[in-house]
C-alpha atoms as a PDB file:
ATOM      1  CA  UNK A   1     101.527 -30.317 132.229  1.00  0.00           C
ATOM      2  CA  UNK A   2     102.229 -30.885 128.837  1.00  0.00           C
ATOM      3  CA  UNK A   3     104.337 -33.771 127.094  1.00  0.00           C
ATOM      4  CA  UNK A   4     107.788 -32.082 126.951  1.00  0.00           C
ATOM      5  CA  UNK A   5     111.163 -34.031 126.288  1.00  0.00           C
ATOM      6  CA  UNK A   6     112.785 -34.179 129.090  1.00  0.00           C
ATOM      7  CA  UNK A   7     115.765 -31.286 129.490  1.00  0.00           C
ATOM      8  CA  UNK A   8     118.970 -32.381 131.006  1.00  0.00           C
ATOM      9  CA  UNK A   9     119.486 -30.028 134.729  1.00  0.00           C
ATOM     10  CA  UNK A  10     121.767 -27.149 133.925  1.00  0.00           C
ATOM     11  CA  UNK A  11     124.990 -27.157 134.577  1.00  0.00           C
ATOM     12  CA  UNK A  12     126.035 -24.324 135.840  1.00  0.00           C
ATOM     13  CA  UNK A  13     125.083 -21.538 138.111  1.00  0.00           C
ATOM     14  CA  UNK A  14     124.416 -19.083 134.806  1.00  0.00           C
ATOM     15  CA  UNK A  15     123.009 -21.757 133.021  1.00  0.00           C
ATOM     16  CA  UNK A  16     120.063 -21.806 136.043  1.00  0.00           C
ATOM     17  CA  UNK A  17     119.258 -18.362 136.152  1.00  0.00           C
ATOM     18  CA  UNK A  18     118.836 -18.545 132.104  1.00  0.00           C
ATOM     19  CA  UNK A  19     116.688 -21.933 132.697  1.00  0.00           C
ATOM     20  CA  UNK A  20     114.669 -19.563 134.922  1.00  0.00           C
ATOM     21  CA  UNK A  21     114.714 -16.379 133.226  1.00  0.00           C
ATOM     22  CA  UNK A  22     112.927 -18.450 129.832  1.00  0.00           C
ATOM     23  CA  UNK A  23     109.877 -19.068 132.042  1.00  0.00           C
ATOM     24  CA  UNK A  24     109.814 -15.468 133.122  1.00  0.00           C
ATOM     25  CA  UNK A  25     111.131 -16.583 137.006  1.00  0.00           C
ATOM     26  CA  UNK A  26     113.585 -13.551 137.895  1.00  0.00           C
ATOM     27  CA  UNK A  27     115.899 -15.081 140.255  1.00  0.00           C
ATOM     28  CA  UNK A  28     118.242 -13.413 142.322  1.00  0.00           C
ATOM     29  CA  UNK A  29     122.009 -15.287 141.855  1.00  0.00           C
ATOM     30  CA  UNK A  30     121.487 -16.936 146.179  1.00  0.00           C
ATOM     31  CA  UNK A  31     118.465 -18.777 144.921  1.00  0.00           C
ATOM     32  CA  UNK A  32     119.606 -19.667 141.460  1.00  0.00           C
ATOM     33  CA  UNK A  33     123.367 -21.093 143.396  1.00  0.00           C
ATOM     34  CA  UNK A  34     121.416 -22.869 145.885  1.00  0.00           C
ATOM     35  CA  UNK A  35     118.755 -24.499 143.286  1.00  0.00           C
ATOM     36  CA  UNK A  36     121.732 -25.355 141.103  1.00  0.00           C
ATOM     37  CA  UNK A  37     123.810 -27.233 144.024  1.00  0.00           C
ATOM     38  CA  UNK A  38     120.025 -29.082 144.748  1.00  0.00           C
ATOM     39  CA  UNK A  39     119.832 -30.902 141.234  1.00  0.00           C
ATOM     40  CA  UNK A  40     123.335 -31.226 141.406  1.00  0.00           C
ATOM     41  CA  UNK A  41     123.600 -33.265 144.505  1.00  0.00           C
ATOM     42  CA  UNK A  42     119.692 -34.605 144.060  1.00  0.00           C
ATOM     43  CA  UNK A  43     118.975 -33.032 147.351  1.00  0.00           C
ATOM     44  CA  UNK A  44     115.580 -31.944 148.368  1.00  0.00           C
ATOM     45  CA  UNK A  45     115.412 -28.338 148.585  1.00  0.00           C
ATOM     46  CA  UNK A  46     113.542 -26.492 151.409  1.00  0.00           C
ATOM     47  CA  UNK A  47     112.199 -23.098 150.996  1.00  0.00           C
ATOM     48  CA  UNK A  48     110.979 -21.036 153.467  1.00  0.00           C
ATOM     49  CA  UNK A  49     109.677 -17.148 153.209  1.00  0.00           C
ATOM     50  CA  UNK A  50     106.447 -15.611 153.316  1.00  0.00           C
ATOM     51  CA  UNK A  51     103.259 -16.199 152.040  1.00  0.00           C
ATOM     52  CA  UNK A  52     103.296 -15.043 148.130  1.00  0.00           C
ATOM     53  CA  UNK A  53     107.143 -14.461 147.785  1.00  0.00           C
ATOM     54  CA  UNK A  54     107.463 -17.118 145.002  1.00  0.00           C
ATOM     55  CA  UNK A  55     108.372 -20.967 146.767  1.00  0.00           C
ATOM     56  CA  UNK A  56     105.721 -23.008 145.252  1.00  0.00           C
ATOM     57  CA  UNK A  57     106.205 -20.560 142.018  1.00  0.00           C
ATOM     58  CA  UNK A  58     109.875 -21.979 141.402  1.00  0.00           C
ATOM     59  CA  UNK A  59     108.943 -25.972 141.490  1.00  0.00           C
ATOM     60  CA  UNK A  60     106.582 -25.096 138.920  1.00  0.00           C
ATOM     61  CA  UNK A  61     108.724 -22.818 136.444  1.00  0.00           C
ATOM     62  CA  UNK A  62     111.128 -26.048 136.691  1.00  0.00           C
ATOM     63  CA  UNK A  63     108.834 -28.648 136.054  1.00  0.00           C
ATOM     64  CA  UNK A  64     108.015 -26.373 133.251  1.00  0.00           C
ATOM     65  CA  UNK A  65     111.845 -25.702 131.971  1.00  0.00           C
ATOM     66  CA  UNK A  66     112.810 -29.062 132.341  1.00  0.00           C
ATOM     67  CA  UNK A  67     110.109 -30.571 131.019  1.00  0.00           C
ATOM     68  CA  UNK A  68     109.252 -32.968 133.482  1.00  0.00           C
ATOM     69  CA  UNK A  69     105.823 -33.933 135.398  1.00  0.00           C
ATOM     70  CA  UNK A  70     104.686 -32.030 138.254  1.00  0.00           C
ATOM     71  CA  UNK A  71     103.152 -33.170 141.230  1.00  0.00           C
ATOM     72  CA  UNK A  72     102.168 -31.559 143.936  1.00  0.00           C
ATOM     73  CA  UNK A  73     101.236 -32.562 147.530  1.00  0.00           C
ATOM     74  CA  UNK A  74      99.110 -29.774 149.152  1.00  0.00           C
ATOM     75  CA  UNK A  75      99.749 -30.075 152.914  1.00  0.00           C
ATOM     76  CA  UNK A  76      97.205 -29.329 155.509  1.00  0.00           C
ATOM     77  CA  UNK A  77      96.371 -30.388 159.162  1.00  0.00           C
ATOM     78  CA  UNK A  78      95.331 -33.719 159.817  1.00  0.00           C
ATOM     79  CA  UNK A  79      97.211 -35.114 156.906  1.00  0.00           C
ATOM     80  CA  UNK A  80      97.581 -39.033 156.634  1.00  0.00           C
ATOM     81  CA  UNK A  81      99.294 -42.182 154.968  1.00  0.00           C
ATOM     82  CA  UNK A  82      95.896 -42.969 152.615  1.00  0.00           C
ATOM     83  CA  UNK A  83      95.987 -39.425 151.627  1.00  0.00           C
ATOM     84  CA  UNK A  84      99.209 -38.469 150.603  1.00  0.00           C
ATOM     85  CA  UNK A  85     101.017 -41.956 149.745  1.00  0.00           C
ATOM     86  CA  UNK A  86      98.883 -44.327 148.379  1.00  0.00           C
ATOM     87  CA  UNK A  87      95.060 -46.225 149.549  1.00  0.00           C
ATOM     88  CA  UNK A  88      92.926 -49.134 148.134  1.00  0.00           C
ATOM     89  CA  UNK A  89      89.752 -48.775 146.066  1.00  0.00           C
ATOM     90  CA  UNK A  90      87.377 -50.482 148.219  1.00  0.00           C
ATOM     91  CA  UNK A  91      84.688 -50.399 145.904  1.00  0.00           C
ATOM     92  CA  UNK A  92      86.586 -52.042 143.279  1.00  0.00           C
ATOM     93  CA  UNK A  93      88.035 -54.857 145.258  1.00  0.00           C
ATOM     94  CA  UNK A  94      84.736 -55.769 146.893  1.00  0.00           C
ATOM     95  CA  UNK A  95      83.514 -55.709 142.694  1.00  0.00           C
ATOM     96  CA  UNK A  96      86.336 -58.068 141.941  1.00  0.00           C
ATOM     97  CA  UNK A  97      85.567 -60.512 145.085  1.00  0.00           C
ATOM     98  CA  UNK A  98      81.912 -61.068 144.001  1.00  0.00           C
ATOM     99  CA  UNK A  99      82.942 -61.418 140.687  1.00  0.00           C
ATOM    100  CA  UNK A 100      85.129 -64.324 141.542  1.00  0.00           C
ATOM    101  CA  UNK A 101      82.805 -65.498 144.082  1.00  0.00           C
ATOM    102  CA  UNK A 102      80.150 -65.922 141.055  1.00  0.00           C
ATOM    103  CA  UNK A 103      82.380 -67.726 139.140  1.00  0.00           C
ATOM    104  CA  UNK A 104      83.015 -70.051 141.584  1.00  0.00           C
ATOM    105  CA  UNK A 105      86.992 -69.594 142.129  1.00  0.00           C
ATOM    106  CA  UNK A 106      87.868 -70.798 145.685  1.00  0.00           C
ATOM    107  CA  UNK A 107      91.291 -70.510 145.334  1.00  0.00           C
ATOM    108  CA  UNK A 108      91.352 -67.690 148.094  1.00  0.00           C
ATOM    109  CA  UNK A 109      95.280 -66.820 147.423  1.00  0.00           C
ATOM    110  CA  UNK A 110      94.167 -66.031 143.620  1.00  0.00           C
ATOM    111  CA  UNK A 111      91.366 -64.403 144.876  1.00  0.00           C
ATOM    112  CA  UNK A 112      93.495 -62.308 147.180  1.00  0.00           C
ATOM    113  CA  UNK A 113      96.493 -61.680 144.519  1.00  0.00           C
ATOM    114  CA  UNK A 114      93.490 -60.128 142.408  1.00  0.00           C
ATOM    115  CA  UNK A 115      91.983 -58.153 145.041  1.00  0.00           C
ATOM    116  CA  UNK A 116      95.272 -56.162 146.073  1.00  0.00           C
ATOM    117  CA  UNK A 117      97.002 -55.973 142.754  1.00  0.00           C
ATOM    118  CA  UNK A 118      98.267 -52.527 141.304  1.00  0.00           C
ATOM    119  CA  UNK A 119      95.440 -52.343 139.523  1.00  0.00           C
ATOM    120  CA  UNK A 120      92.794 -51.809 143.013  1.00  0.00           C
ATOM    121  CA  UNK A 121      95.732 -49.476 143.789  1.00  0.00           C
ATOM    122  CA  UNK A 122      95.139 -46.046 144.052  1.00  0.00           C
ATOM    123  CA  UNK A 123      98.371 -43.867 143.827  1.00  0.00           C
ATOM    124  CA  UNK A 124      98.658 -40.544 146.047  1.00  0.00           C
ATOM    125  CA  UNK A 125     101.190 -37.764 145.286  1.00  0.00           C
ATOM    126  CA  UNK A 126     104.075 -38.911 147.253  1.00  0.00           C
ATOM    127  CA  UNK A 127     103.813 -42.790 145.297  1.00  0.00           C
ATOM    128  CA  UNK A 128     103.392 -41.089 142.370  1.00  0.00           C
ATOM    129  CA  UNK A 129     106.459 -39.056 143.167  1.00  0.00           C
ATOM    130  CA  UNK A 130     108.823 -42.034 143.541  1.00  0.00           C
ATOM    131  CA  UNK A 131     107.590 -43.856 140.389  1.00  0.00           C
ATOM    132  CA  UNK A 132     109.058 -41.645 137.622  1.00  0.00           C
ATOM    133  CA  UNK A 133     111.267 -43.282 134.818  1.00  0.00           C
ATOM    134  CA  UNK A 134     115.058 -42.842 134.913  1.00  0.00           C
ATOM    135  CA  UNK A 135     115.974 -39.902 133.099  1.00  0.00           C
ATOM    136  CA  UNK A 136     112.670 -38.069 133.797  1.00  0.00           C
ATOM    137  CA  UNK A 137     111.872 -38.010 137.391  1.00  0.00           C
ATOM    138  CA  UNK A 138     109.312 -36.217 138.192  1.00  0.00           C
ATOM    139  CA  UNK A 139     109.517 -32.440 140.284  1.00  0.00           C
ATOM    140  CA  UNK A 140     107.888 -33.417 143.912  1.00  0.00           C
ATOM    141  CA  UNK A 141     106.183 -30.130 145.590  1.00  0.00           C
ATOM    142  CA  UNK A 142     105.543 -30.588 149.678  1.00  0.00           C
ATOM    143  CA  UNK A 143     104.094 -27.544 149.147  1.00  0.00           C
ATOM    144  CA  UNK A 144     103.245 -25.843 152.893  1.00  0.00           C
ATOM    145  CA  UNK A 145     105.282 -28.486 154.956  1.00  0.00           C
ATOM    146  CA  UNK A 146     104.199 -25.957 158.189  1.00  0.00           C
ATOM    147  CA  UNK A 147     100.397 -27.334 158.006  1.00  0.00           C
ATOM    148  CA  UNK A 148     100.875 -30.897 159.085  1.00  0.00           C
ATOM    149  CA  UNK A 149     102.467 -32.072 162.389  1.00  0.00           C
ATOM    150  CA  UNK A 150     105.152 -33.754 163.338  1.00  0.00           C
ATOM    151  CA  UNK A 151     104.149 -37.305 162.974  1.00  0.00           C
ATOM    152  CA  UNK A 152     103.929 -36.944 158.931  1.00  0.00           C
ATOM    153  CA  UNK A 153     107.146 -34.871 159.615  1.00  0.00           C
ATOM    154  CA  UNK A 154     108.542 -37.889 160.444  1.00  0.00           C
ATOM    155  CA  UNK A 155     106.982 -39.914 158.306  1.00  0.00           C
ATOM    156  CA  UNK A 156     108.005 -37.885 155.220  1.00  0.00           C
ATOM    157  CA  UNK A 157     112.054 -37.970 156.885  1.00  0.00           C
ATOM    158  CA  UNK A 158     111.734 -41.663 156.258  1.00  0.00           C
ATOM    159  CA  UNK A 159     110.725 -41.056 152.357  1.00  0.00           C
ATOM    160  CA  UNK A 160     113.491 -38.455 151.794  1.00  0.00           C
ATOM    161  CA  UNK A 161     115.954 -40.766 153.179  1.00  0.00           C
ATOM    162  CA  UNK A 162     115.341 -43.855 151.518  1.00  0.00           C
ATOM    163  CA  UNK A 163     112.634 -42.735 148.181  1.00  0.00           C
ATOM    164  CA  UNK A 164     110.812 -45.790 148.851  1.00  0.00           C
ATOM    165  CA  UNK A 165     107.503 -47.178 150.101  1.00  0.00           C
ATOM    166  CA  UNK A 166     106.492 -50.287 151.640  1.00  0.00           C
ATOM    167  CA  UNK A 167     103.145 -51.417 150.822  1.00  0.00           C
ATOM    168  CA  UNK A 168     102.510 -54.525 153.011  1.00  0.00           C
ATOM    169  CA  UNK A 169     100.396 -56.187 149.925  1.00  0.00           C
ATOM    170  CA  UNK A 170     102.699 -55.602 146.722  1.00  0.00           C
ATOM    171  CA  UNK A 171     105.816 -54.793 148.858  1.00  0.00           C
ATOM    172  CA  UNK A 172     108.585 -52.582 148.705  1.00  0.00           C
ATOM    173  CA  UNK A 173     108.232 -49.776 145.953  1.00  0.00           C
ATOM    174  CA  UNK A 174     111.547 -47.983 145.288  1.00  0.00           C
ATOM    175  CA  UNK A 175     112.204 -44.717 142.995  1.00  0.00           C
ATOM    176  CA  UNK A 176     113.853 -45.569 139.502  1.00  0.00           C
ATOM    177  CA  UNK A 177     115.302 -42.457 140.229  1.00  0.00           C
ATOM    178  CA  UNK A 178     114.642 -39.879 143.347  1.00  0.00           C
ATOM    179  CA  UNK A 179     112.876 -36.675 142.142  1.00  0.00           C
ATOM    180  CA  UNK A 180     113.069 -33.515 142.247  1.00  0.00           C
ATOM    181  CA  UNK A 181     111.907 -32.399 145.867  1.00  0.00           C
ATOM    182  CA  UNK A 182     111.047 -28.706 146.559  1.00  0.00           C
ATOM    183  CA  UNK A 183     109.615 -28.056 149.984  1.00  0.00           C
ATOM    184  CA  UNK A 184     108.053 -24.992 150.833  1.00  0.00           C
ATOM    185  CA  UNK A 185     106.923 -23.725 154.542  1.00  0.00           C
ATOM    186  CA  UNK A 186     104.997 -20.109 155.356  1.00  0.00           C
ATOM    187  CA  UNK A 187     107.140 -20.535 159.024  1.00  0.00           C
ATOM    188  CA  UNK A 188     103.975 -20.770 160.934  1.00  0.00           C
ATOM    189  CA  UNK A 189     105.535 -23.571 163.139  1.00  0.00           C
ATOM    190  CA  UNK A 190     109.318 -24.845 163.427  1.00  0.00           C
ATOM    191  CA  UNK A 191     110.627 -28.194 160.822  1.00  0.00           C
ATOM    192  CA  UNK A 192     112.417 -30.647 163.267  1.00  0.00           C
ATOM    193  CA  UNK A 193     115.889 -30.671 162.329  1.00  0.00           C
ATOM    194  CA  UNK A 194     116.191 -33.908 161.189  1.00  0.00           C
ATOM    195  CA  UNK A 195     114.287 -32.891 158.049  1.00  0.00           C
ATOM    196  CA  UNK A 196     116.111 -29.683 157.093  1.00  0.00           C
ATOM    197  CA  UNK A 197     119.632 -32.045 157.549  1.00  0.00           C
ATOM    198  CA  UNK A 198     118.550 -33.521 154.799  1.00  0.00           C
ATOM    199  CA  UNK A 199     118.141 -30.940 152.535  1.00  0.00           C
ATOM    200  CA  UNK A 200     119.633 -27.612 151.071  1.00  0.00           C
ATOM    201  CA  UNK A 201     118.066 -24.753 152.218  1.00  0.00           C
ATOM    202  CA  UNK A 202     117.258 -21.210 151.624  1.00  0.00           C
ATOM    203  CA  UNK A 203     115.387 -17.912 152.659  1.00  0.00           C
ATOM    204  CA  UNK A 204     112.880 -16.350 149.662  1.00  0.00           C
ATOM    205  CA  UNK A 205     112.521 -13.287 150.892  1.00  0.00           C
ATOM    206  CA  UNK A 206     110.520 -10.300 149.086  1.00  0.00           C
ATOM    207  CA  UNK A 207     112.323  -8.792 146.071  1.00  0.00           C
ATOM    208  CA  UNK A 208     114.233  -5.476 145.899  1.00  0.00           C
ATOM    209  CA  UNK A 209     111.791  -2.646 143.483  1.00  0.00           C
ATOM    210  CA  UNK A 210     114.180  -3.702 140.649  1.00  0.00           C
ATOM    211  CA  UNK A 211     113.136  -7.234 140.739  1.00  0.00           C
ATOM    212  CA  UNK A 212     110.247  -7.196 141.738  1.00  0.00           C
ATOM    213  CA  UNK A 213     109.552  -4.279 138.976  1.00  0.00           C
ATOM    214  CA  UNK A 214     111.414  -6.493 136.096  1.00  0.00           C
ATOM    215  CA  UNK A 215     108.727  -9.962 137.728  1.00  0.00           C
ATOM    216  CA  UNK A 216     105.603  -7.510 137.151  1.00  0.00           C
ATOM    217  CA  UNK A 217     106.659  -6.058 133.780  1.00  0.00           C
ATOM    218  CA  UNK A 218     107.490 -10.315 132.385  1.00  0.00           C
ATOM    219  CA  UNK A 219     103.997 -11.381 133.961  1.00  0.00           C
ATOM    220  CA  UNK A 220     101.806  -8.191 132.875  1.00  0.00           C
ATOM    221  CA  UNK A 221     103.874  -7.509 129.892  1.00  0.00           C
ATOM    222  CA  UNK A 222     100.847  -5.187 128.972  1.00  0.00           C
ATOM    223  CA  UNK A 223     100.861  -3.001 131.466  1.00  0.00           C
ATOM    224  CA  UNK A 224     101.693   0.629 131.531  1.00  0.00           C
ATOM    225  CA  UNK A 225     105.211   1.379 132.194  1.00  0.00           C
ATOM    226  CA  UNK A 226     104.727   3.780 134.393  1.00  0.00           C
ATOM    227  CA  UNK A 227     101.540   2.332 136.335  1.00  0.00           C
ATOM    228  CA  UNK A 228     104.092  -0.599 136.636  1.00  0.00           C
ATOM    229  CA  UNK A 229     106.728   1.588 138.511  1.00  0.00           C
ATOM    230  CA  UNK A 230     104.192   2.984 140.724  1.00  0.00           C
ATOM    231  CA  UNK A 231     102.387  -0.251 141.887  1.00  0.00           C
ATOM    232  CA  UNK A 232     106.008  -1.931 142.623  1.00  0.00           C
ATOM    233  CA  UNK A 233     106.759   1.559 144.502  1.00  0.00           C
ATOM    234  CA  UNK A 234     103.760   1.091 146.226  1.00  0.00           C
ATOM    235  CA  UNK A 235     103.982  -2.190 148.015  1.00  0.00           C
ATOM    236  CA  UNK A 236     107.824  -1.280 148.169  1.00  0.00           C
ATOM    237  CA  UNK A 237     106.414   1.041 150.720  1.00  0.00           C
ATOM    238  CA  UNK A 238     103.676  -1.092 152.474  1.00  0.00           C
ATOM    239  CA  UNK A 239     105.985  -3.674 152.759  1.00  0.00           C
ATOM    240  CA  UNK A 240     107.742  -1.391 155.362  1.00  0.00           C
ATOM    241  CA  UNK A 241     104.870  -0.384 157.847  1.00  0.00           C
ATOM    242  CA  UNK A 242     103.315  -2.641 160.211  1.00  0.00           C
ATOM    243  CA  UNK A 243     100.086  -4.603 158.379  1.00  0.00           C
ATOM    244  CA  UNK A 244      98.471  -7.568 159.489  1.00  0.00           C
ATOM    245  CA  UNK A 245      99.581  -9.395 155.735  1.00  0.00           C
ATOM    246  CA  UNK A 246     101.893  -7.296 154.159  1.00  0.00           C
ATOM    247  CA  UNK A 247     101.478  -8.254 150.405  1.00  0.00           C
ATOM    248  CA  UNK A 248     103.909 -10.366 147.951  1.00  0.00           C
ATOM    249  CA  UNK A 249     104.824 -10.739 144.567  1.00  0.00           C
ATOM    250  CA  UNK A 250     101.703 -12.304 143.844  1.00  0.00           C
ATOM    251  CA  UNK A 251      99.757  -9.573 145.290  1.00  0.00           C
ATOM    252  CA  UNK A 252     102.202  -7.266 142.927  1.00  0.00           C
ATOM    253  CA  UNK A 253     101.206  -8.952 139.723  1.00  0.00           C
ATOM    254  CA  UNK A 254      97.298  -9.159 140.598  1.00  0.00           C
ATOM    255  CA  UNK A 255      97.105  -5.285 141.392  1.00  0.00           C
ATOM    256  CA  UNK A 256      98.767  -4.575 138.366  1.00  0.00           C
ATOM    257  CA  UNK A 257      96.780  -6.747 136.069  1.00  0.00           C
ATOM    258  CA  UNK A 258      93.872  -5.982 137.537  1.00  0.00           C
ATOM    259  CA  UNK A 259      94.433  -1.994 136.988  1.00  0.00           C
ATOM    260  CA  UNK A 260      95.027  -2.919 133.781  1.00  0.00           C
ATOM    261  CA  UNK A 261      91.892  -4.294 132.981  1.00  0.00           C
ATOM    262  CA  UNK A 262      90.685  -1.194 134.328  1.00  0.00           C
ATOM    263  CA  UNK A 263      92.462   0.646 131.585  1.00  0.00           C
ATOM    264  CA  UNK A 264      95.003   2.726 134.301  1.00  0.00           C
ATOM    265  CA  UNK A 265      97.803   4.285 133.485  1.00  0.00           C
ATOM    266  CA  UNK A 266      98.993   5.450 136.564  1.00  0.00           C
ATOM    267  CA  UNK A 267      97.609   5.388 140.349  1.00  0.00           C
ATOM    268  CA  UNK A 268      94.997   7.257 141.757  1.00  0.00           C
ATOM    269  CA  UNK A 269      93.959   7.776 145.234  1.00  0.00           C
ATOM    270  CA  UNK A 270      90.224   6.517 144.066  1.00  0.00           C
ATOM    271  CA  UNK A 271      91.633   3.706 142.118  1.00  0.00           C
ATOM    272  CA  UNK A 272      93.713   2.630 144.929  1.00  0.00           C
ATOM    273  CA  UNK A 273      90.805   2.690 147.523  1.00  0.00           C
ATOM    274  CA  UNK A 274      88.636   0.795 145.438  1.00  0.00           C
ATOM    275  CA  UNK A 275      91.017  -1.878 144.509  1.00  0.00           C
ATOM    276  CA  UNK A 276      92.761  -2.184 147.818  1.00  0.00           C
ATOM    277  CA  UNK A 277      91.056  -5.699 148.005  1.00  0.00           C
ATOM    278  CA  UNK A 278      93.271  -7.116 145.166  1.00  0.00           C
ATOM    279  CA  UNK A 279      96.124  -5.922 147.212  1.00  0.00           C
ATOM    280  CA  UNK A 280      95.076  -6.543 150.710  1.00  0.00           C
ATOM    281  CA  UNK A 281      93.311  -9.811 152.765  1.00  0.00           C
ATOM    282  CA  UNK A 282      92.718  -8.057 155.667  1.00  0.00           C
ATOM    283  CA  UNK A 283      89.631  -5.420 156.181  1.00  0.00           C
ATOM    284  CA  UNK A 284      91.690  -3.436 159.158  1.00  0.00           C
ATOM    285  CA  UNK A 285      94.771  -3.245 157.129  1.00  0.00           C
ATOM    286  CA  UNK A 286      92.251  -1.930 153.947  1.00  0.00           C
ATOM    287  CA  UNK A 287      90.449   0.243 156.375  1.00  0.00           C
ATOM    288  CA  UNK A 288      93.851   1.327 157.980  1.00  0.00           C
ATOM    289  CA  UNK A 289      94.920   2.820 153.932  1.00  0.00           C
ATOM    290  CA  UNK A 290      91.658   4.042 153.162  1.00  0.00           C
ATOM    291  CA  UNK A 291      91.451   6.434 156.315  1.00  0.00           C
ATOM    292  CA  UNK A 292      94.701   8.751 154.837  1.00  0.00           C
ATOM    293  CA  UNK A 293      97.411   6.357 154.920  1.00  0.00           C
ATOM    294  CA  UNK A 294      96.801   5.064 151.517  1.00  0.00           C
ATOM    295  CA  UNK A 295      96.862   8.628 150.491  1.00  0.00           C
ATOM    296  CA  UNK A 296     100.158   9.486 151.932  1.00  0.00           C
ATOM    297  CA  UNK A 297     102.163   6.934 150.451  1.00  0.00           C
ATOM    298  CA  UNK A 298     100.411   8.049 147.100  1.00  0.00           C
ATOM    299  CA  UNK A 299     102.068  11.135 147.219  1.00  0.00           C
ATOM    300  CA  UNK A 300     105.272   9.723 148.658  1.00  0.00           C
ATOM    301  CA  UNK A 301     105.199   7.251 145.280  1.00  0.00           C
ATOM    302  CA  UNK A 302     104.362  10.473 143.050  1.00  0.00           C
ATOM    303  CA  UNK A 303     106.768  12.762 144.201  1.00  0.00           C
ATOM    304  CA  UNK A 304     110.078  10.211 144.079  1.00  0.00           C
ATOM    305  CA  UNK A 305     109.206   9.175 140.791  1.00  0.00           C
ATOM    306  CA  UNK A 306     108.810  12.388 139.181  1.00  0.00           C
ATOM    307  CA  UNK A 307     112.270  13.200 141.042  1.00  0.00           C
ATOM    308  CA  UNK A 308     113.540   9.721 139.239  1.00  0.00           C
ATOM    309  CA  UNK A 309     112.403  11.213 135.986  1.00  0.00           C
END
């Protein structure tokens, strides 16, 4: 990100929603209370909700508001020490020992000093996390916690309790100041307790069609008004039958972008059908809209919001 001064964490429960609301994240008062009480007590916060609901959205928007550095570690399965804490550059250090070794130093506890100093040193996302000056920690995203199993689980409870790292070469390396932890997990496998102790918690869950309808109209500002009410309408409604991937906010803002650039102004049932794959990931829930369903909601959308009018 950018070089921002560093913004002091607001300091009230108001004064979070605002922080929010200036980088166009429409927060509901739950997630701006519990976000509040996290910087507050410099607790971790864990987020869990579906896919696309907004989790990794809000560690961004504060790294943003606050003006501090982001950084991000992407989980996924098989996950380990070398790449998500730190690992040596092996080319270098073999570089620096037949450097020495031509210039005849055999002084081999120089020679090792050289070989693992900071500088062979190459820093991963969770090092990099814990070495953020005092005032300006960075904002830490374990973004997808749910992807990696339980031994970097545990491995990561050890982090969060102490914000340090041992590094058997340099030894132990210790936050200036913990950051800003957001966790996020899609629920597709249980957190051990012992990790969610640790932090605050709380549920994203998909918006109500006035939120979500106020998060499409700040992100697609250009958008028609009323294509805008009738694509939040729309997924208000999918959102309530039973589809493989139901679509989130994300999904919300593509579709209506993307009918944008198609210079809509309202839905159609051949616009919809031909742009169901913005919307949808999944070719039986597509094929499921396409053969009437799609249709039928359509008309459902239509006819309450010419009643609303």
């Amino acid at each position: 990100m950018s070089a921002r001064t560093p913004r002091n964490a607001p300091q009230t429960i108001d004064e979070t929603l605002e922080l929010l609301a200036e980088a166009d994240y429409v927060a509901d008062r739950s997630l701006a209370t519990v976000l509040f009480l996290s910087l507050k007590m410099k607790r971790p916060l864990f987020l869990e909700g579906e896919a696309g609901v907004g989790k990794t959205e809000i560690a961004k928007v504060l790294a943003s508001a606050l003006g501090r550095r982001l950084i991000r570690l992407q989980c996924y399965e098989g996950l380990d020490v070398s790449s998500a804490v730190y690992e040596w550059n092996y080319a270098a250090q073999m570089i620096e020992i037949r450097m020495e070794e031509a210039a005849g130093v055999d002084d081999r506890e120089a020679m090792e000093r050289n070989v693992f100093s900071e500088r062979h040193l190459i820093r991963r996302p969770v090092m990099e996390a814990l070495t953020g000056e005092a005032g300006a920690a960075p904002v830490f995203l374990i973004d997808e916690l749910d992807r990696t199993d339980e031994a970097f689980e545990a491995f990561l409870l050890e982090i969060l309790s102490d914000y340090q790292v041992s590094v058997p070469e340099l030894g132990t390396i210790r936050a200036a100041e913990p950051p800003i932890v957001i966790i996020t997990t899609n629920r597709t496998r249980e957190i051990h307790d012992a990790l969610k102790r640790r932090c605050l918690y709380h549920w994203v869950d998909y918006p109500d069609a006035e939120r979500e309808l106020e998060i499409v109209r700040r992100r697609v500002p250009e958008a028609n008004q009323r294509l805008s009410r009738e694509v939040v309408s729309y997924i208000q409604k999918l959102r309530e039958i039973d589809l493989f991937k139901v679509p989130g906010v994300a999904e919300s803002i593509d579709w209506a972008s993307a009918l944008t650039e198609l210079d809509k102004i309202a839905l159609d049932p051949e616009t919809v059908s031909d742009t169901l794959g913005v919307l949808l990931k999944y070719q039986d829930d597509i094929a499921r809209l396409q053969e009437g369903e799609g249709a039928k909601i359509l008309e459902e959308v239509k006819a309450e919001l010419s009643t609303a009018d």
